[in-house]
N, C-alpha and C. Protein backbone atom coordinates (compact mmCIF):
# COMPACT_ATOMS: atom_id res chain seq x y z
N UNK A 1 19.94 -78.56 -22.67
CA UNK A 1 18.74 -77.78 -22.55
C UNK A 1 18.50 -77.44 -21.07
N UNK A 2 18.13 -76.29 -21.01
CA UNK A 2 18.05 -75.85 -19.33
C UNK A 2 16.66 -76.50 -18.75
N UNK A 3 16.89 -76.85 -17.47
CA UNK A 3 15.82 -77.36 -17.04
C UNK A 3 14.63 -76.52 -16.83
N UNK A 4 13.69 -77.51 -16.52
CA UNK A 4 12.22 -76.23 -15.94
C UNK A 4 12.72 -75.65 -14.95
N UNK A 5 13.36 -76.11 -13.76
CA UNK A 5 13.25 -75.03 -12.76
C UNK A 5 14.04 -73.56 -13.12
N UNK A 6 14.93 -73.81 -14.22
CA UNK A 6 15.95 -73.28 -14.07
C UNK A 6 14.94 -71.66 -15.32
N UNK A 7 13.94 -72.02 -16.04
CA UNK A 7 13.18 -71.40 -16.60
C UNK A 7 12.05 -70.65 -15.45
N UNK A 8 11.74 -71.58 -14.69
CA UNK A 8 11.06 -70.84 -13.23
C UNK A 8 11.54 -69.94 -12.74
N UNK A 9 12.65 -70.03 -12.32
CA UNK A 9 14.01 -69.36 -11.58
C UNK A 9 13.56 -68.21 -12.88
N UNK A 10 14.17 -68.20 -13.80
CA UNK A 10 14.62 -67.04 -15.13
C UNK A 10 13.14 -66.69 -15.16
N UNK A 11 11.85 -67.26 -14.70
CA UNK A 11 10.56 -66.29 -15.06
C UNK A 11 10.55 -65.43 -13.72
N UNK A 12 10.62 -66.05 -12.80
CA UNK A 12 10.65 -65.10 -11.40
C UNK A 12 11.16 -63.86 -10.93
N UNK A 13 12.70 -64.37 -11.98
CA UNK A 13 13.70 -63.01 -12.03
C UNK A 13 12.94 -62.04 -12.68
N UNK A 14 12.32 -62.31 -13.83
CA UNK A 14 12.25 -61.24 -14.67
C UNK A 14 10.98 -60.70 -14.12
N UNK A 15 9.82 -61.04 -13.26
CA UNK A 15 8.84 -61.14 -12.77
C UNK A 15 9.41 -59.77 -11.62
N UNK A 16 10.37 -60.35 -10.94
CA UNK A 16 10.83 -59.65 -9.42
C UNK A 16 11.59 -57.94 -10.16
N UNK A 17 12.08 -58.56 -11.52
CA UNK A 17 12.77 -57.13 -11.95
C UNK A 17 12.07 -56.13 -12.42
N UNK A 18 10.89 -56.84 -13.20
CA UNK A 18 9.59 -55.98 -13.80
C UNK A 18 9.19 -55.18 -12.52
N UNK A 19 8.49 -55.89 -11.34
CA UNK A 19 8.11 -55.30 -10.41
C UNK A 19 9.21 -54.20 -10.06
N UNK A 20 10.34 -54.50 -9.47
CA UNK A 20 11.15 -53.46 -9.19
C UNK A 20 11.22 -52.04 -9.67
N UNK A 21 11.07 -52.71 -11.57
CA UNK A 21 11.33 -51.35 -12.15
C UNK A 21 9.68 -50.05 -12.05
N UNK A 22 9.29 -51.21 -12.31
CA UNK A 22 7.50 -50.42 -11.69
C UNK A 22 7.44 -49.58 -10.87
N UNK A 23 7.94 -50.13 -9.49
CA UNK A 23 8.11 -49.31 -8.12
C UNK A 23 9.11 -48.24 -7.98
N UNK A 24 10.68 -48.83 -8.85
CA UNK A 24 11.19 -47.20 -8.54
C UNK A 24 10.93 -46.62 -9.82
N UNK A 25 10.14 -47.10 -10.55
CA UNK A 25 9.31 -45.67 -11.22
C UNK A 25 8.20 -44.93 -10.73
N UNK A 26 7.07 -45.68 -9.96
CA UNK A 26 6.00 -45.20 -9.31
C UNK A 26 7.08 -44.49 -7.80
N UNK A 27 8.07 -45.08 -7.57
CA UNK A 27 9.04 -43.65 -6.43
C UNK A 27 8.86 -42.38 -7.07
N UNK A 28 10.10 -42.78 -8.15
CA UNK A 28 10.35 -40.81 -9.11
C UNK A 28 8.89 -40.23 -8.92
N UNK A 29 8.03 -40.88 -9.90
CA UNK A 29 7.22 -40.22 -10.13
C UNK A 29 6.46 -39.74 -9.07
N UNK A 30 6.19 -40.42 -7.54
CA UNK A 30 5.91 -39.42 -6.52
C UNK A 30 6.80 -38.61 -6.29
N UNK A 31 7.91 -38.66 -6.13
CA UNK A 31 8.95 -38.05 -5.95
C UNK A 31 8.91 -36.43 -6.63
N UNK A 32 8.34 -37.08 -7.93
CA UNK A 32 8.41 -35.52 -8.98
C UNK A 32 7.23 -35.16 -8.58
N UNK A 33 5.74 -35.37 -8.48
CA UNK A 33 5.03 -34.86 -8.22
C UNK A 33 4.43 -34.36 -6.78
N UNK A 34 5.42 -34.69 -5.94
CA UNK A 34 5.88 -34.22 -4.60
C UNK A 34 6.58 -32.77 -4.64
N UNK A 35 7.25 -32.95 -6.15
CA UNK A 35 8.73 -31.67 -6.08
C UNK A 35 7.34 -30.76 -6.59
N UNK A 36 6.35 -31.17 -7.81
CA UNK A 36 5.91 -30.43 -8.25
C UNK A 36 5.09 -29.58 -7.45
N UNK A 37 4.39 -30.29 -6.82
CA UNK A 37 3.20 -29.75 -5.67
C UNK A 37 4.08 -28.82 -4.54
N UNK A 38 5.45 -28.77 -4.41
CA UNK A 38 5.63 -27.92 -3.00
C UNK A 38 6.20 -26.93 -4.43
N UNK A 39 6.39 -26.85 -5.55
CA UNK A 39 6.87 -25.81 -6.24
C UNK A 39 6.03 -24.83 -6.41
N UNK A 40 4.22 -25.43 -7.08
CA UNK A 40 3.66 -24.67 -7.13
C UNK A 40 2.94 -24.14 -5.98
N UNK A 41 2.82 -24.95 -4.73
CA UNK A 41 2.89 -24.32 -3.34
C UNK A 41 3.62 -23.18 -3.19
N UNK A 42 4.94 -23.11 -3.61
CA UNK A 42 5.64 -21.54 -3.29
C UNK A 42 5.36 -20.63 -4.24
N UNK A 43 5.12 -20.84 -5.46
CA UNK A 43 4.49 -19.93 -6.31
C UNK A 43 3.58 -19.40 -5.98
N UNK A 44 2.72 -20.36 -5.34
CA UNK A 44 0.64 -19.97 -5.23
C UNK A 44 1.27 -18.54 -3.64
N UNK A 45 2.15 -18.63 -2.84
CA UNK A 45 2.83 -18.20 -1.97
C UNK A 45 3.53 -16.88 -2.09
N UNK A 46 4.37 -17.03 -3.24
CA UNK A 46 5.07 -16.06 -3.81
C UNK A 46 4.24 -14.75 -4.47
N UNK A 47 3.00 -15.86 -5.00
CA UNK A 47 2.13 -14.53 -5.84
C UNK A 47 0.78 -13.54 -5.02
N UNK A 48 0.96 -14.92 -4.26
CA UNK A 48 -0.25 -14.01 -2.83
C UNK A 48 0.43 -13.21 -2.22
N UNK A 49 2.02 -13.39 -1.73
CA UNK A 49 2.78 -12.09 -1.28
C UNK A 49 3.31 -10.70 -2.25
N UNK A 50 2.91 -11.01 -3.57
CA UNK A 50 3.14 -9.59 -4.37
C UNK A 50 1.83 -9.23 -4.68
N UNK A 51 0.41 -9.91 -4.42
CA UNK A 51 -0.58 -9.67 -4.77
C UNK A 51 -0.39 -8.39 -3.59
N UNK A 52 -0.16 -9.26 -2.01
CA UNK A 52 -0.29 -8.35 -1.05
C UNK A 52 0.51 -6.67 -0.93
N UNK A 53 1.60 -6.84 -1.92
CA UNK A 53 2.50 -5.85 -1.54
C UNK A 53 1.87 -4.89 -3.01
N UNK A 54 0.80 -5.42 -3.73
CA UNK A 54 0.45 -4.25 -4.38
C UNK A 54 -0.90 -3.59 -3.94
N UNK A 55 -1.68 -4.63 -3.44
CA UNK A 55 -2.40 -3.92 -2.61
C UNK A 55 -1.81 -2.90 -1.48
N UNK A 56 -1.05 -3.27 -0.84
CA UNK A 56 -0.45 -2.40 0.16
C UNK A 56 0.24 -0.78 -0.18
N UNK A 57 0.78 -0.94 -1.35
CA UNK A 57 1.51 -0.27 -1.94
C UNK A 57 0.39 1.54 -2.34
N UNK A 58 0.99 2.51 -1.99
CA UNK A 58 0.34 3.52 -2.28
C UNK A 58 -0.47 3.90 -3.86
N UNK A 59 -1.61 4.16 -3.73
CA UNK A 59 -1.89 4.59 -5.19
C UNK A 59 -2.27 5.85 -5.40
N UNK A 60 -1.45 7.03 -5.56
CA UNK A 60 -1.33 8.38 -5.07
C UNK A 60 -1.75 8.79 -6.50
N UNK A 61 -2.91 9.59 -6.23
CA UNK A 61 -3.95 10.21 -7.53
C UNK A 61 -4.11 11.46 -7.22
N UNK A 62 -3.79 12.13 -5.97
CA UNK A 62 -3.65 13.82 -5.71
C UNK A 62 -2.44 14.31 -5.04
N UNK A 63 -1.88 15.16 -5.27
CA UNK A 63 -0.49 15.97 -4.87
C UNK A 63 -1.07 17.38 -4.77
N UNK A 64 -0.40 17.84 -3.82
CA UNK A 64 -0.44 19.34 -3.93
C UNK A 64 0.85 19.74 -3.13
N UNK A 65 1.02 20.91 -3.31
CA UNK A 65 2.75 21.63 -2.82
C UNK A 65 2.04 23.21 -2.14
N UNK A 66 1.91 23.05 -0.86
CA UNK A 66 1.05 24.09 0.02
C UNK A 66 2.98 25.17 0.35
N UNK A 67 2.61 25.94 0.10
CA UNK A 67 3.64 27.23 -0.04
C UNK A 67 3.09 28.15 0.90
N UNK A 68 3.81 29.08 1.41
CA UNK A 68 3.80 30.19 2.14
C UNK A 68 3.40 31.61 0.92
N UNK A 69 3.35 32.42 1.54
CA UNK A 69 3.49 33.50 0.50
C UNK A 69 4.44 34.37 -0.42
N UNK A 70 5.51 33.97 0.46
CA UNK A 70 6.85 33.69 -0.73
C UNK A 70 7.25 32.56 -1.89
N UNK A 71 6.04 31.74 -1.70
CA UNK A 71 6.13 30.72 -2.56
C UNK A 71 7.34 29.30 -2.60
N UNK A 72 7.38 29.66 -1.04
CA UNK A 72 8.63 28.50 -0.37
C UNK A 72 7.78 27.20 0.19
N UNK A 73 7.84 26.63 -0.52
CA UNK A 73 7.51 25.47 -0.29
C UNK A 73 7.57 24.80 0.62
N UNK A 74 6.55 24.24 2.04
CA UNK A 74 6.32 24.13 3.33
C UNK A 74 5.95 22.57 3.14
N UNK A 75 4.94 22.09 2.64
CA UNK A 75 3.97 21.08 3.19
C UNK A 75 3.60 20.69 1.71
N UNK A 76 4.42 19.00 1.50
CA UNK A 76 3.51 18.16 0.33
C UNK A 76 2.91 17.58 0.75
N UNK A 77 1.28 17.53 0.05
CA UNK A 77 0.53 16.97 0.39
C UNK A 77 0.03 15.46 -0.80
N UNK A 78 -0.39 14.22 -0.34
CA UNK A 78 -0.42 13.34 -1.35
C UNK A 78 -1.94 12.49 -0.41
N UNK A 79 -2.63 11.95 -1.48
CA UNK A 79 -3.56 11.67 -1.40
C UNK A 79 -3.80 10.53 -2.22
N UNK A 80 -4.01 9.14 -1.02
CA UNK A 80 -4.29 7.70 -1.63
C UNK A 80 -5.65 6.94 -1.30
N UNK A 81 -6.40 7.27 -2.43
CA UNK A 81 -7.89 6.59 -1.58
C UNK A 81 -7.69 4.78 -1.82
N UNK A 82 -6.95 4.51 -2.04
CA UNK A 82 -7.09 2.81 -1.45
C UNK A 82 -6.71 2.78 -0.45
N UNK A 83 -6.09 3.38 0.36
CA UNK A 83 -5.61 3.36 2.12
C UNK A 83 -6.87 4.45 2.86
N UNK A 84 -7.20 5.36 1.68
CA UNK A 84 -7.77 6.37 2.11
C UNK A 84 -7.08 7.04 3.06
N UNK A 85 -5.86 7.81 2.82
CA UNK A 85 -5.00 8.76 3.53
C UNK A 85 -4.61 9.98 3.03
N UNK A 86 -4.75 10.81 3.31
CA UNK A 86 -3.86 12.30 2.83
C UNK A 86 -2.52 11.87 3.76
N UNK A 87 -1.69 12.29 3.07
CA UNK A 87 -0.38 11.95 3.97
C UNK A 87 0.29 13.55 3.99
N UNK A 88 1.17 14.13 4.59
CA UNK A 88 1.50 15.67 4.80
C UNK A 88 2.95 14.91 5.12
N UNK A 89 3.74 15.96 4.53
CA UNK A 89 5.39 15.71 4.64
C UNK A 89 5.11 16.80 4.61
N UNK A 90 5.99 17.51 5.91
CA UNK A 90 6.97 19.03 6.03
C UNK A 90 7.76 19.12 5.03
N UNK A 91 8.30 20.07 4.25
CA UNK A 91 9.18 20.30 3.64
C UNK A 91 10.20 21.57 4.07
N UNK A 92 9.54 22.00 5.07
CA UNK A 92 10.62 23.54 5.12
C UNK A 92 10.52 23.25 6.80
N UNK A 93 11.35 24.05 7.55
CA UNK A 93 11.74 24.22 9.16
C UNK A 93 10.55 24.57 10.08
N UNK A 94 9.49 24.85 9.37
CA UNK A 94 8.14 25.42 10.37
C UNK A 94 8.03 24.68 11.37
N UNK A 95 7.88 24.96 12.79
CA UNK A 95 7.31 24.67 13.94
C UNK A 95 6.42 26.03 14.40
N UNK A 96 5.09 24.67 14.83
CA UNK A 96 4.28 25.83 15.10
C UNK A 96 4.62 25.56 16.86
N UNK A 97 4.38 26.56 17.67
CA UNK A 97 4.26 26.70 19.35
C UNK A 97 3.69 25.47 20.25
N UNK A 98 3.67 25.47 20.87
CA UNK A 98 3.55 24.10 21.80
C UNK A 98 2.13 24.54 22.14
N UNK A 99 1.42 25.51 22.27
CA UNK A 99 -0.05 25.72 22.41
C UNK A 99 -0.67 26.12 20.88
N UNK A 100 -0.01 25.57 19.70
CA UNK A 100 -0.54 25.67 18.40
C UNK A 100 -0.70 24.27 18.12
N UNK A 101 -1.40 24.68 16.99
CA UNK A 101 -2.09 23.50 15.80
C UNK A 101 -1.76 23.48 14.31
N UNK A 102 -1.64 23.07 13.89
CA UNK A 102 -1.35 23.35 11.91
C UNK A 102 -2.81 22.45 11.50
N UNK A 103 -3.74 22.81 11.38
CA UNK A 103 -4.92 22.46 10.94
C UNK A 103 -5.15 22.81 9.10
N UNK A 104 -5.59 21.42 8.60
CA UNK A 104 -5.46 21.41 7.22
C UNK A 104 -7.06 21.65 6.45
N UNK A 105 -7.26 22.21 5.54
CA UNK A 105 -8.54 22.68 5.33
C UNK A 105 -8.49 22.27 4.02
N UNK A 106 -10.11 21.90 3.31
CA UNK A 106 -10.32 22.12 2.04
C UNK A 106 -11.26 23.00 1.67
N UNK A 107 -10.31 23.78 0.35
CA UNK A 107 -10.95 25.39 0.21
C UNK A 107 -11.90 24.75 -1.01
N UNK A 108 -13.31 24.88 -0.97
CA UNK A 108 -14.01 24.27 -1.97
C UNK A 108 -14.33 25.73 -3.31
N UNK A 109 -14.48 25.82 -4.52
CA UNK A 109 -14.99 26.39 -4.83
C UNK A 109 -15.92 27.27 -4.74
N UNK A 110 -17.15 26.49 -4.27
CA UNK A 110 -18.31 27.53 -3.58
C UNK A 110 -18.37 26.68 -2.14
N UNK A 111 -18.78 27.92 -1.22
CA UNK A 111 -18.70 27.50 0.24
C UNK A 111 -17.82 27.69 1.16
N UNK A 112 -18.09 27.66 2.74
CA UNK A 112 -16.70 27.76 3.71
C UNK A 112 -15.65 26.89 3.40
N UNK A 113 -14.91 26.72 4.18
CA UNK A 113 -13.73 25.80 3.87
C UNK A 113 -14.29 24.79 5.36
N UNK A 114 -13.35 23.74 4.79
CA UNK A 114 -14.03 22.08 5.68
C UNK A 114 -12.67 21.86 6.42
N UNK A 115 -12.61 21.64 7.45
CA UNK A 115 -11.02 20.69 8.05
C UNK A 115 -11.05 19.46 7.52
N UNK A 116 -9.87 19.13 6.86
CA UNK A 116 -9.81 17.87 7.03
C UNK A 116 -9.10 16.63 7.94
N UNK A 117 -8.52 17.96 8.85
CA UNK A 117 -7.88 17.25 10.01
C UNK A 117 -6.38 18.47 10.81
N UNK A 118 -6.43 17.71 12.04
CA UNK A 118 -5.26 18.28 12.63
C UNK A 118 -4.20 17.75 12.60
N UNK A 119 -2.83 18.44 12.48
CA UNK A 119 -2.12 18.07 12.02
C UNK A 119 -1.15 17.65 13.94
N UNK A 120 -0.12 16.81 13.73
CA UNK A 120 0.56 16.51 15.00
C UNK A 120 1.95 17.15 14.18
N UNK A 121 2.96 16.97 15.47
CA UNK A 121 4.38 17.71 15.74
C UNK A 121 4.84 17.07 14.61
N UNK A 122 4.94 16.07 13.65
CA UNK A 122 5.54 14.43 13.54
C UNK A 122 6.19 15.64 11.73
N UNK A 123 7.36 15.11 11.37
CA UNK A 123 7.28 15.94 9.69
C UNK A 123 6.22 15.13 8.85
N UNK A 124 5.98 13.75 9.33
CA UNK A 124 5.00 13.32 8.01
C UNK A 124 4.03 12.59 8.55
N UNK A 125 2.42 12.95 8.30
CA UNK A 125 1.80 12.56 9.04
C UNK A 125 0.30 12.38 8.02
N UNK A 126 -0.38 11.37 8.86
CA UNK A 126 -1.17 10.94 7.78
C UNK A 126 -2.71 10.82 9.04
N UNK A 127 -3.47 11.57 7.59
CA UNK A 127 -4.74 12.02 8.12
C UNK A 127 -5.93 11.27 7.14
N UNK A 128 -6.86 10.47 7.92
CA UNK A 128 -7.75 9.87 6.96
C UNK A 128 -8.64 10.55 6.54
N UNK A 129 -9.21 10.15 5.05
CA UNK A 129 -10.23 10.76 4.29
C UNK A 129 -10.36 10.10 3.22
N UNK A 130 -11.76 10.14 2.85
CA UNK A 130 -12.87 9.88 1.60
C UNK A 130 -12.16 10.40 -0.03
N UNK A 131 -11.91 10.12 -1.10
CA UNK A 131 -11.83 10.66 -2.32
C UNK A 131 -12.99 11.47 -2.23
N UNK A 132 -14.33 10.97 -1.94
CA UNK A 132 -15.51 12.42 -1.90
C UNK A 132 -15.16 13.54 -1.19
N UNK A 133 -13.67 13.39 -0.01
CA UNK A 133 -13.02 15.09 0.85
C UNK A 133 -12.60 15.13 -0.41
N UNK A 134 -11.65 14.76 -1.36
CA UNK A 134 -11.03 15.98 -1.93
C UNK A 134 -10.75 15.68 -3.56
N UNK A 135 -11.91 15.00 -4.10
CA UNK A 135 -12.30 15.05 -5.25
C UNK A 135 -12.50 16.29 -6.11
N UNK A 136 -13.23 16.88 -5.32
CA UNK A 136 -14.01 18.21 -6.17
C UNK A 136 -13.40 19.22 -5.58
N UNK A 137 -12.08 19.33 -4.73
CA UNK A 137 -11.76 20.56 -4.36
C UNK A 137 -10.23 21.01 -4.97
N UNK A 138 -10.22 22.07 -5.27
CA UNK A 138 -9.43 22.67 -6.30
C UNK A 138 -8.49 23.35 -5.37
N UNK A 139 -8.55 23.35 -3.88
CA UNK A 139 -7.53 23.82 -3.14
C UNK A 139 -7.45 23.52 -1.59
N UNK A 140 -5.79 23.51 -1.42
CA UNK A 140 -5.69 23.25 0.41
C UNK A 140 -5.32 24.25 1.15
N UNK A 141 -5.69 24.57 2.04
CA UNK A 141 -4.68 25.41 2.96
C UNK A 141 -4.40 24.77 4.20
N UNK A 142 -3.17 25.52 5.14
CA UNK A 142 -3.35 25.37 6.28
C UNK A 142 -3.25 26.23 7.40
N UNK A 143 -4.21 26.36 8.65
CA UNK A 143 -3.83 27.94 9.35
C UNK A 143 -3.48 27.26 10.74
N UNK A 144 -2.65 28.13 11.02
CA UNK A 144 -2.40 28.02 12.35
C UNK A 144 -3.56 28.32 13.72
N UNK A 145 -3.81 27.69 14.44
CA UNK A 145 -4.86 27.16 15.28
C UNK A 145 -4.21 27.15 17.03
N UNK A 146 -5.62 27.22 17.41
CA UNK A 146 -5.42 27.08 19.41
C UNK A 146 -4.65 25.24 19.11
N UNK A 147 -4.19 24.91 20.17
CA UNK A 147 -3.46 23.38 20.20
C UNK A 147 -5.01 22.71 20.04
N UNK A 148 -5.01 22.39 19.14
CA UNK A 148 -6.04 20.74 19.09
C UNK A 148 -7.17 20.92 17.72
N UNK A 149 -6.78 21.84 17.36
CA UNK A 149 -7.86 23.02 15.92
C UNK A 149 -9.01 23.10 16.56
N UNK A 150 -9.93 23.62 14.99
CA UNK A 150 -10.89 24.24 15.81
C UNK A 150 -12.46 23.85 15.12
N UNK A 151 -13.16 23.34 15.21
CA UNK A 151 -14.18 22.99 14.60
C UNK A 151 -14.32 23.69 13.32
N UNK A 152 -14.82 22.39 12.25
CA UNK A 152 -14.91 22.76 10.59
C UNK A 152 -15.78 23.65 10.65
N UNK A 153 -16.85 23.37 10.97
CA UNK A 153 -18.47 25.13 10.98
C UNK A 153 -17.79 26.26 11.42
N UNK A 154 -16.42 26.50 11.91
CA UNK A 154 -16.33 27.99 12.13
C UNK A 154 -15.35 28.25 10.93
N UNK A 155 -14.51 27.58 10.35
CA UNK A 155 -13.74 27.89 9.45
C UNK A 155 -12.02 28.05 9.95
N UNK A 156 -11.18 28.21 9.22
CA UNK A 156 -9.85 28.97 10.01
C UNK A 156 -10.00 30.31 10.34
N UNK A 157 -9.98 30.27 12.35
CA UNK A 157 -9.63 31.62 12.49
C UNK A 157 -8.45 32.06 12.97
N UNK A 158 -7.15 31.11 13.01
CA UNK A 158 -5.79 31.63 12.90
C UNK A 158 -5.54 32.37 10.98
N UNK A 159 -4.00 32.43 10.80
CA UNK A 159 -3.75 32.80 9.92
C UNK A 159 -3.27 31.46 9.03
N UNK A 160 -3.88 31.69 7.57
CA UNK A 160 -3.60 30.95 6.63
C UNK A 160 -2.06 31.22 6.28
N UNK A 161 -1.30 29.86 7.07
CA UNK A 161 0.11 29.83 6.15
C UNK A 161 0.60 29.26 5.27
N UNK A 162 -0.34 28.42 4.61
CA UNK A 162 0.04 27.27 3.54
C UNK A 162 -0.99 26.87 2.88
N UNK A 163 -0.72 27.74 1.10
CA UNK A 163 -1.71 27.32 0.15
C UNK A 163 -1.58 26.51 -0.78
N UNK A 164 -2.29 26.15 -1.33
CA UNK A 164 -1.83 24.99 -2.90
C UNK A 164 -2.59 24.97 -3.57
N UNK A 165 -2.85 24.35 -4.59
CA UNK A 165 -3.80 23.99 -5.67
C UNK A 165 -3.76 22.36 -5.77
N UNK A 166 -4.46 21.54 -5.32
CA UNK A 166 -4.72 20.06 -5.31
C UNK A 166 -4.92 19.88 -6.84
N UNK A 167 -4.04 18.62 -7.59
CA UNK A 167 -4.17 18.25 -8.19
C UNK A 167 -4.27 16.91 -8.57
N UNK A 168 -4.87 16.29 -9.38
CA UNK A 168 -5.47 14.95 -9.54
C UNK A 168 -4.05 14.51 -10.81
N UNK A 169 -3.59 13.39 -10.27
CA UNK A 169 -2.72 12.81 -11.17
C UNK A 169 -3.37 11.61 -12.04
N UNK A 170 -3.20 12.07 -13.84
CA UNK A 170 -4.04 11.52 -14.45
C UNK A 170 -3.37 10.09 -15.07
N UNK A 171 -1.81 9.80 -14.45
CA UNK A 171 -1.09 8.84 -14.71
C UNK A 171 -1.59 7.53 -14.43
């Protein structure tokens, strides 16, 4: 028959192994909930950076295609009121003179026409504005101008070279 100590000894072991197994289970399990917490850390990370890139991202609700009078297509125009930008891409070779302007107008239904800005040398260039500029207006032009345009209360008094019909994209 085994002695007491030798039952002491055999309770201690099993005492020292219990504990052991306790601890490298309470390890893993920080271990996993260490893995878990930096996982959903890059998620919470991952989704704030596509949150950001859809905010950022254009939400273009007006187009228009401003033409010459041959109907050659000069100047697209696109319009994002979450940035609140009209943006203007050249489309055809026009340069206006080094003491000109390409000044962009909205032709309202009833009333003069409004600038909505001057345009620079650049092919694509972006001019800020309100959805209330060009909500309600059914058309753009643009006239050629002294270098720097010319105040909205007088209207365009160069020549209108680029017309369109603004349209609202209902996509």
């Amino acid at each position: 028959m085994p002695s007491l100590a030798w039952w002491r000894g055999l309770a201690l072991a099993g005492g020292l192994a219990t504990v052991a197994a306790v601890s490298v289970e309470l390890w893993f399990q920080r271990g996993l909930e260490d893995a878990s917490r930096q996982q959903l850390s890059a998620l919470q990370a991952q989704l704030q950076m596509a949150q950001a890139a859809l905010q950022a991202a254009p939400q273009i609700q007006y187009v228009a295609v401003l033409a010459d009078g041959k109907a050659d297509a000069s100047m697209l125009v696109t319009f994002d009121p979450r940035h609140k930008q009209l943006v203007l891409q050249r489309v055809s070779g026009f340069k206006e003179a080094d003491n000109q302007s390409l000044q962009l107008w909205a032709l309202p239904q009833q009333g003069a026409p409004r600038s909505l800005g001057v345009m620079g040398d650049g092919k694509l260039e972006q001019l800020t504005a309100q959805e209330s500029d060009v909500n309600a207006i059914p058309a753009l032009a643009i006239s050629l101008e002294p270098k720097g345009g010319v105040p909205s209360s007088t209207g365009p008094t160069g020549p209108v070279l680029f017309k369109g019909s603004l349209i609202r994209r209902d996509l």
